[in-house]
C-alpha atoms as a PDB file:
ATOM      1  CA  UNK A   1     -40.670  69.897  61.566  1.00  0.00           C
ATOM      2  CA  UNK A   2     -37.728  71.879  62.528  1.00  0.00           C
ATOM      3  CA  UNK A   3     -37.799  75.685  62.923  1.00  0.00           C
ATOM      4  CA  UNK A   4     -36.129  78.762  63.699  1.00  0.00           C
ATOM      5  CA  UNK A   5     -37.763  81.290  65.649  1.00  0.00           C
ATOM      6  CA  UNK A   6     -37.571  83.795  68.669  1.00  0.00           C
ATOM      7  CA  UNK A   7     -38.683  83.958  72.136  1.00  0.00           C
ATOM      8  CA  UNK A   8     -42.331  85.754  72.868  1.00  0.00           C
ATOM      9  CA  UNK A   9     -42.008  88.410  76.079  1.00  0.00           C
ATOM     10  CA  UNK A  10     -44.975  88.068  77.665  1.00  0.00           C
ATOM     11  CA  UNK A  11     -45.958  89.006  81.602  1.00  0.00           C
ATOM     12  CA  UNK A  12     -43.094  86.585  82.735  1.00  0.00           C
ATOM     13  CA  UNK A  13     -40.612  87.506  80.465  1.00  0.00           C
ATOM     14  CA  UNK A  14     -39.152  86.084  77.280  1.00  0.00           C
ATOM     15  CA  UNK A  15     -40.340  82.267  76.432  1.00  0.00           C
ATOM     16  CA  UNK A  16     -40.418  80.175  74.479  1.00  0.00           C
ATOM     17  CA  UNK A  17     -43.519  79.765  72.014  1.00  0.00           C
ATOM     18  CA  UNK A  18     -45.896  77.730  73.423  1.00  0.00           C
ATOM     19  CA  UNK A  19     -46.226  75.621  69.893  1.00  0.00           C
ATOM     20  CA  UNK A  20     -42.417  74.894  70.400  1.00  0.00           C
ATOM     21  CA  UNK A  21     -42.130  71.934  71.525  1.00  0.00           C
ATOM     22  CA  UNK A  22     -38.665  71.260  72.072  1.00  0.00           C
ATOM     23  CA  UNK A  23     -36.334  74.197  71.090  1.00  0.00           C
ATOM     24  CA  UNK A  24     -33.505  76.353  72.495  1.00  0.00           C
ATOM     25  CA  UNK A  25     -31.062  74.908  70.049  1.00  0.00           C
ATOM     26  CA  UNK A  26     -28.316  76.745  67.517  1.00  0.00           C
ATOM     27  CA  UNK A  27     -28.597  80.175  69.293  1.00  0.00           C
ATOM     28  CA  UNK A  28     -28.036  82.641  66.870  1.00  0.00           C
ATOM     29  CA  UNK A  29     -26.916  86.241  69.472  1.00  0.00           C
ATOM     30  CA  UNK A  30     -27.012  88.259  66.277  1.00  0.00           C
ATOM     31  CA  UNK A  31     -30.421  87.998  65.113  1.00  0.00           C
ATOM     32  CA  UNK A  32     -31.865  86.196  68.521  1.00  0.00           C
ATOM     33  CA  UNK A  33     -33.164  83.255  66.852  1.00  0.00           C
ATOM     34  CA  UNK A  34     -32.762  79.663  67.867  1.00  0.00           C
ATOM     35  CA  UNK A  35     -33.571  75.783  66.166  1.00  0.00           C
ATOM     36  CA  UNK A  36     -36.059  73.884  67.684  1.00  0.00           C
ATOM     37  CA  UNK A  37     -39.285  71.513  66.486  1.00  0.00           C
ATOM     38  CA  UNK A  38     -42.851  71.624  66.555  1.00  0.00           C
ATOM     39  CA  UNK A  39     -45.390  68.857  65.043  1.00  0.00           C
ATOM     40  CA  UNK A  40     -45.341  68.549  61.387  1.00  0.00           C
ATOM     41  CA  UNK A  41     -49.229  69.209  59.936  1.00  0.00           C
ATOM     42  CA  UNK A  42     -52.212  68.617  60.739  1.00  0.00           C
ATOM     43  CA  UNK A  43     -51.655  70.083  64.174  1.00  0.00           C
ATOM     44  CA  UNK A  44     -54.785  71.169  66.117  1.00  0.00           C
ATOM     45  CA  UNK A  45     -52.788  74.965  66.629  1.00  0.00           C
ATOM     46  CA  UNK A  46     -51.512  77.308  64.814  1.00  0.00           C
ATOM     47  CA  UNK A  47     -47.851  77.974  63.904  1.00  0.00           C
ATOM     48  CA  UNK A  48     -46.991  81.657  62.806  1.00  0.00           C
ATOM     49  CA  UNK A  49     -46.751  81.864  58.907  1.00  0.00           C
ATOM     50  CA  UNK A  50     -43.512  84.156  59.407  1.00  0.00           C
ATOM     51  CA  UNK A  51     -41.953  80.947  60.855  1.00  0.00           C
ATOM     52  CA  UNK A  52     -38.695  79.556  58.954  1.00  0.00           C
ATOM     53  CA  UNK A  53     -38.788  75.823  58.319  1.00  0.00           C
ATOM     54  CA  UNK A  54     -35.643  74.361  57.916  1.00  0.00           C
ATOM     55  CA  UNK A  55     -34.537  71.089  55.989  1.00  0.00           C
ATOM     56  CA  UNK A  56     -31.290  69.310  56.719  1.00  0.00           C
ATOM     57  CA  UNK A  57     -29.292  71.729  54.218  1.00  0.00           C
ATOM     58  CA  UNK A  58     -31.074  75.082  55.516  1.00  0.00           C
ATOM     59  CA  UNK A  59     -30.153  74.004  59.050  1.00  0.00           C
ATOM     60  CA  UNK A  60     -26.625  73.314  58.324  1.00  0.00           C
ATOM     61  CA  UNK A  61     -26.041  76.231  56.412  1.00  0.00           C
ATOM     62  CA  UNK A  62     -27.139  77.936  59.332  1.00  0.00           C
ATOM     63  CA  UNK A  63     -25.400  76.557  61.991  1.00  0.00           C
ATOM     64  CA  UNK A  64     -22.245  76.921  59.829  1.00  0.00           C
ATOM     65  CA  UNK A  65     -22.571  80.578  59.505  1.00  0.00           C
ATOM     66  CA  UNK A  66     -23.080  81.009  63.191  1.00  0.00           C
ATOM     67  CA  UNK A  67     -20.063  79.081  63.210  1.00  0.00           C
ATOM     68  CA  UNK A  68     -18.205  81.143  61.161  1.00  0.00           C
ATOM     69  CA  UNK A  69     -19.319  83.991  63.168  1.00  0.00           C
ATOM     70  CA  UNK A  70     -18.581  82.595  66.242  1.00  0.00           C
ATOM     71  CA  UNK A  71     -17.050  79.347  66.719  1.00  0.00           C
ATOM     72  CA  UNK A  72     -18.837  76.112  68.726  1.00  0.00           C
ATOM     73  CA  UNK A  73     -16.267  74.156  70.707  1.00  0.00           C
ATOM     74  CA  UNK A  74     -16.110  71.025  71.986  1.00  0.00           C
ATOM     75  CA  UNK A  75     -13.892  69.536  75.454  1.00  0.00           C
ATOM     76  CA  UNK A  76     -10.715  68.085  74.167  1.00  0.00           C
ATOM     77  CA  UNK A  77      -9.148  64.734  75.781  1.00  0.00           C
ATOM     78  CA  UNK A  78      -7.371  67.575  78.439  1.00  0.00           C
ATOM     79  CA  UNK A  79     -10.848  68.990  79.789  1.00  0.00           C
ATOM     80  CA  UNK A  80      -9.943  72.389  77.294  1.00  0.00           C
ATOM     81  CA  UNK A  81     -12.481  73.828  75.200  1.00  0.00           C
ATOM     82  CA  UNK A  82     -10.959  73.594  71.507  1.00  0.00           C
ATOM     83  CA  UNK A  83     -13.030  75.033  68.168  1.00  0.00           C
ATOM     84  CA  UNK A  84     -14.661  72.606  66.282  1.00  0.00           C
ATOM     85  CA  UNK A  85     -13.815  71.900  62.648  1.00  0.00           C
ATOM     86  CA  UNK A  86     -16.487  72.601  60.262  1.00  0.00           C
ATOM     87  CA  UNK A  87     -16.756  69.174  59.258  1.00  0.00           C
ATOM     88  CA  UNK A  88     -17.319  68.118  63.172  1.00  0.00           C
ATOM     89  CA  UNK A  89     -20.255  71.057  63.429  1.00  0.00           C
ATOM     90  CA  UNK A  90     -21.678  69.622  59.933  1.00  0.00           C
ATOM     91  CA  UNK A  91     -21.544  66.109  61.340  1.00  0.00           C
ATOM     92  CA  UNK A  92     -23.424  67.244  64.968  1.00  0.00           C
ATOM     93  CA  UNK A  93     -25.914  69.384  62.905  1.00  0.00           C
ATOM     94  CA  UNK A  94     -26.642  66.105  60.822  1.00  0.00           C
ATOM     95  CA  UNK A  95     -27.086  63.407  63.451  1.00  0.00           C
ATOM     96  CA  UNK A  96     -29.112  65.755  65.528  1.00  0.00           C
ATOM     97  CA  UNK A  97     -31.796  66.470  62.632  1.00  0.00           C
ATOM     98  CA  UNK A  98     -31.511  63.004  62.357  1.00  0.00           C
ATOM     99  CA  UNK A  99     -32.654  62.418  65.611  1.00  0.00           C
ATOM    100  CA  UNK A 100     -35.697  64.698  65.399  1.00  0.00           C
ATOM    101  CA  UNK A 101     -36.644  63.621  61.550  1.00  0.00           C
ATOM    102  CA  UNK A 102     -36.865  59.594  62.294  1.00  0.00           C
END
């Protein structure tokens, strides 16, 4: 399942959750939260109740705020960093929950 959620600080810093298992994704800098996936249920741990699950819509109306907000950019044909439309950001947000749902 795919979820948003914030880093723990712990004795070595800020990490991420330990029932995380892939995440770092979708940075939001305004709230601190990022996009990343843990097992869907039954899981032999436990996953914070506070945690936001996202489906393909919730996701992509996320990432295009943060876009809005700030804009994700992609290398042009030159090398140059260029802003990405929003259908480009809708089509990367959909083929990477794609790649995590399947």
């Amino acid at each position: 399942m795919i979820v948003e959620y914030k880093l723990d600080a712990g004795p070595q810093g800020m990490t991420i959750p330990l029932w995380v298992k892939d995440g770092g994704y979708y940075y939001d800098p305004d709230n601190f939260t990022m996009v990343g996936w843990t097992n869907d249920a039954p899981r032999e741990f436990k996953v914070p109740d506070t945690v936001t699950v996202l489906d393909k819509a919730g996701l992509t109306t996320r990432v295009l705020n943060i876009h809005g907000r700030r804009a994700m950019q992609k290398e042009n044909s030159d090398g140059e960093l260029v802003d990405m439309t929003t259908e480009e950001v809708t089509a990367e947000v959909s083929a990477w929950f794609d790649s995590w749902s399947s």
